[in-house]
Protein backbone atom coordinates (compact mmCIF):
# COMPACT_ATOMS: atom_id res chain seq x y z
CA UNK A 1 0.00 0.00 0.00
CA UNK A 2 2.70 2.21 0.85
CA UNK A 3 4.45 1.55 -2.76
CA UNK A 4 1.20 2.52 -4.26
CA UNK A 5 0.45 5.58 -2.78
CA UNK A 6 4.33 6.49 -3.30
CA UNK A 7 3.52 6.39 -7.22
CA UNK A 8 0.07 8.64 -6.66
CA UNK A 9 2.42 10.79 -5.03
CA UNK A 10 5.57 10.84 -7.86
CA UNK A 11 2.68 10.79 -11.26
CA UNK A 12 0.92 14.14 -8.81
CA UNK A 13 4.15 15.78 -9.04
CA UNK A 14 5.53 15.14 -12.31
CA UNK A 15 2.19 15.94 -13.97
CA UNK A 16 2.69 19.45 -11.83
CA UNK A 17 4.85 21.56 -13.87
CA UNK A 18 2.30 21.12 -16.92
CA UNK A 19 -0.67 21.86 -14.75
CA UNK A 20 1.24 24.80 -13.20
CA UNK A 21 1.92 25.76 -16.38
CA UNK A 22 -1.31 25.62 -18.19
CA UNK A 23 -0.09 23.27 -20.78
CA UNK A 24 -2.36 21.18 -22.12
CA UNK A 25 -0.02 18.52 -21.83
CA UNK A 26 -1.50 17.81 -18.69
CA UNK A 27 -5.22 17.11 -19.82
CA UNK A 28 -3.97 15.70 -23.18
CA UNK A 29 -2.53 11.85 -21.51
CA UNK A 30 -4.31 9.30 -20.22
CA UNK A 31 -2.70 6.38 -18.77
CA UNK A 32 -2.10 3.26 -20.83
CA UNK A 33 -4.55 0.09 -20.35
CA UNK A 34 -3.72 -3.24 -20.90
CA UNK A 35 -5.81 -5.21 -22.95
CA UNK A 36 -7.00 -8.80 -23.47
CA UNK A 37 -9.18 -9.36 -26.29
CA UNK A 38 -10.59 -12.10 -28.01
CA UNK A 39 -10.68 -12.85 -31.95
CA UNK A 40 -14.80 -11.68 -31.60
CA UNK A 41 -13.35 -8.75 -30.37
CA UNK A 42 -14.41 -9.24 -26.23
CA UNK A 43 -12.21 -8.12 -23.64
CA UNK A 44 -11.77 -10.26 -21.49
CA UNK A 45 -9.31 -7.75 -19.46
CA UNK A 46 -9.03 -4.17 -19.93
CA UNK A 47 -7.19 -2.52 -16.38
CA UNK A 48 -5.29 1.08 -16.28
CA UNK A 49 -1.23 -0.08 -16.75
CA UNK A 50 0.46 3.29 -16.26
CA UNK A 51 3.92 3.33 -16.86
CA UNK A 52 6.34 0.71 -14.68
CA UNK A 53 3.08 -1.01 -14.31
CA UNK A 54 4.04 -4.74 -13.91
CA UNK A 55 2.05 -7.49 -14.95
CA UNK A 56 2.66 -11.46 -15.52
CA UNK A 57 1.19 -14.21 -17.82
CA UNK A 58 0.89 -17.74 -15.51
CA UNK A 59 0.01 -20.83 -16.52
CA UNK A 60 1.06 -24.71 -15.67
CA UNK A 61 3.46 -26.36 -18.45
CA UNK A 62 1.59 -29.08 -19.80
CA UNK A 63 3.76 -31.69 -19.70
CA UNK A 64 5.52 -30.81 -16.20
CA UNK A 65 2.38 -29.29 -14.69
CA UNK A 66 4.26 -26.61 -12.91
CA UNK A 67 3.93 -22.85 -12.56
CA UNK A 68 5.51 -21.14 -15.19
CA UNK A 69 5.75 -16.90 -15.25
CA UNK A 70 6.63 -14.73 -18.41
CA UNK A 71 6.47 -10.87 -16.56
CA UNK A 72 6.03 -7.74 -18.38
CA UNK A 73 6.04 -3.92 -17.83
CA UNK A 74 5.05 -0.49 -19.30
CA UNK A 75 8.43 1.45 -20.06
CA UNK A 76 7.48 4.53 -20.98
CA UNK A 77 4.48 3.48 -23.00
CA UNK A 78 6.35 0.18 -24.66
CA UNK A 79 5.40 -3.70 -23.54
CA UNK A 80 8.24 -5.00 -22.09
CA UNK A 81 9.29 -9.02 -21.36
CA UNK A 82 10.96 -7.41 -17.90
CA UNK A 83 11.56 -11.14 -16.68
CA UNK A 84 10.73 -14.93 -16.31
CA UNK A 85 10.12 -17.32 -14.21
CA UNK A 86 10.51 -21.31 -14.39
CA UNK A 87 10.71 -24.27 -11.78
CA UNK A 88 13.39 -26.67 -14.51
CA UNK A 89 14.71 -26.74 -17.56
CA UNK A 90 11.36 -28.52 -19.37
CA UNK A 91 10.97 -28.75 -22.39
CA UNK A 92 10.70 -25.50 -24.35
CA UNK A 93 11.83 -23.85 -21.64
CA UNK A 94 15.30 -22.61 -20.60
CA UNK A 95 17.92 -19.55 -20.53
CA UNK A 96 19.29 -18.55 -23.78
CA UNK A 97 22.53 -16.96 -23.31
CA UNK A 98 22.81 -13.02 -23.49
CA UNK A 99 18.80 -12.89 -23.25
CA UNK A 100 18.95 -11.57 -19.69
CA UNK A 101 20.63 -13.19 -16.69
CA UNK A 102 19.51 -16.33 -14.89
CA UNK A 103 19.87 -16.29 -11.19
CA UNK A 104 18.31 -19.03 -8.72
CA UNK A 105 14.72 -18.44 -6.89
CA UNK A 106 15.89 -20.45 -3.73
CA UNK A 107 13.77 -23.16 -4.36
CA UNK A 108 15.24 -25.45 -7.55
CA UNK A 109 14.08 -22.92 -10.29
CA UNK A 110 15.38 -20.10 -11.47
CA UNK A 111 14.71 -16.42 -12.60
CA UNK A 112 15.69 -15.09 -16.02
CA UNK A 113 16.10 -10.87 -15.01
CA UNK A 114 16.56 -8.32 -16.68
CA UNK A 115 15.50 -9.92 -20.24
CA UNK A 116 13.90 -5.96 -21.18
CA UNK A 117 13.02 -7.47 -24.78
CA UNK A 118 10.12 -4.78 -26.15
CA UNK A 119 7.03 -6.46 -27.54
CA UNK A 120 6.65 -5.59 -31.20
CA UNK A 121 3.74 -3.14 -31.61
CA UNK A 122 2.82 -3.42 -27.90
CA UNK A 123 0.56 -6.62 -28.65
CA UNK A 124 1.12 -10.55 -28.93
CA UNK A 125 -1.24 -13.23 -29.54
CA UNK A 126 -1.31 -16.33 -27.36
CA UNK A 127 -3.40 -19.45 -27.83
CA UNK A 128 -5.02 -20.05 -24.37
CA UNK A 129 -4.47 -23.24 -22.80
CA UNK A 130 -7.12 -25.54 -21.15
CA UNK A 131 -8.04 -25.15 -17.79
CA UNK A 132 -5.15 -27.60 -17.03
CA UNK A 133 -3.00 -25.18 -18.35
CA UNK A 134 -5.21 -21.96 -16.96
CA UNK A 135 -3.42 -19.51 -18.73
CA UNK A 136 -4.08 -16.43 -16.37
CA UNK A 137 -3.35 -12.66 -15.58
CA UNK A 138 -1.67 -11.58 -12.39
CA UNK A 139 -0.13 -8.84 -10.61
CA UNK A 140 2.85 -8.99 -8.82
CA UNK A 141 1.90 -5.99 -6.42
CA UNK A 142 -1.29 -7.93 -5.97
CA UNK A 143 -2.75 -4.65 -7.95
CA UNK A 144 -5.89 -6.16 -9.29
CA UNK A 145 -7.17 -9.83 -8.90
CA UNK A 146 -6.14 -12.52 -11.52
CA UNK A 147 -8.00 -13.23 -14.20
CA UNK A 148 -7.59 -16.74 -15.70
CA UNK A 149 -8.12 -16.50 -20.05
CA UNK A 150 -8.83 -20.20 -19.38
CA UNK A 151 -11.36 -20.11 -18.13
CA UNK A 152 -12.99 -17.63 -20.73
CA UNK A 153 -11.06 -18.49 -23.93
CA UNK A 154 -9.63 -22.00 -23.56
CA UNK A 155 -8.30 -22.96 -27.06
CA UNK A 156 -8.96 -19.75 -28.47
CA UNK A 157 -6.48 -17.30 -29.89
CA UNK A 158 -6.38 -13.53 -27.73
CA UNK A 159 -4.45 -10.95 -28.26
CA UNK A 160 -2.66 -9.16 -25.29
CA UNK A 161 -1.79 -5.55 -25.92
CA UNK A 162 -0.60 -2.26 -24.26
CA UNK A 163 -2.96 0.12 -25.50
CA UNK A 164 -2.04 4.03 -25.28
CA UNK A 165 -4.62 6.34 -24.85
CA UNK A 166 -4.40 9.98 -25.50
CA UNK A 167 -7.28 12.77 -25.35
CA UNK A 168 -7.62 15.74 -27.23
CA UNK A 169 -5.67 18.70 -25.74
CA UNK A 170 -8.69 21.56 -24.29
CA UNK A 171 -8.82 24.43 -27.00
C-alpha cells in the first residue's frame, strides 16, 4: 500500500509543472490500459497499466504441470518481457545466453532478469491453454485480482496488448 500511494504521489508531481503551467499537456494523456481481447473482439481484461506497471502471464506447463511466469512492464508506454520465471529446464523452456541473466529463486528454479526485450507493436497473440493449463493474468503488487483467459477463452487465440490512450488537448 505504501508503494502505491508512493507512485500517486511521484505521477501528482511530475504531472505538476504542466498543470502549473497551463499546458495542455496535462489534460492531453491518459494512462495506458492493458488489454486482453478475443478474436470476436471481447475483452476479457481491460485494467489502467500506467507506466512501470508490472504485470505477468501464468500458466502450468503441460507436460511438467508446474507454474511457469513470463512478466512484463510499461516502459514509458512500450510492452516490455521485464523477466521470467521457471521451476526446470522442461521442455521449451530454458535460458538462452545473453537474453537476460539467470539467477536461482531459492527453491530449484530459477529467474531469467533483466530480459527488457520490447514487444513488437505493444501486442502478442497467445493461444489459451485448457483449464489444465489456466493460462491467467496476475499482478505482482497484488494490484488487481487474476483473471484466468482459461477459463474464458480456452483454445482460443487472444491478443494481449498495451494500448495508449491519449485525449484531445482543451482548445
Amino acid at each position: 500500500m505504501r508503494r502505491q500511494a508512493q507512485r500517486l504521489i511521484m505521477l501528482f508531481l511530475v504531472g505538476l509543472p504542466f498543470a502549473e503551467a497551463g499546458s495542455s499537456l496535462a489534460s492531453a494523456f491518459v494512462p495506458a490500459r492493458l488489454v486482453v481481447m478475443t478474436q470476436q473482439g471481447e475483452a476479457l481484461l481491460d485494467v489502467p497499466a500506467p507506466v512501470e506497471a508490472r504485470w505477468c502471464i501464468q500458466w502450468n506447463h503441460s507436460v511438467e504441470k508446474f507454474t511457469v511466469l513470463d512478466c512484463y512492464r510499461n516502459v514509458a508506454g512500450v510492452m516490455q518481457l521485464e523477466r521470467s520465471h521457471q521451476p526446470d529446464f522442461a521442455a521449451g523452456l530454458g535460458h538462452v545466453v545473453g537474453r537476460g541473466e539467470q539467477v536461482s529463486d531459492g527453491q530449484g528454479g530459477y529467474w531469467i532478469n533483466a530480459i527488457n526485450e520490447p514487444v513488437a507493436n505493444n501486442r502478442y497473440v497467445l493461444r489459451v491453454g485448457s483449464l489444465a493449463v489456466n493460462h491467467q493474468v496476475v499482478w505482482p503488487d497484488g494490484e488487481h485480482p487474476s483473471v484466468s483467459l482459461s477459463e474464458h477463452a480456452s483454445g482460443q487465440r487472444v491478443t494481449i496488448q498495451l494500448i495508449q490512450s491519449h485525449v484531445a488537448p482543451r482548445e
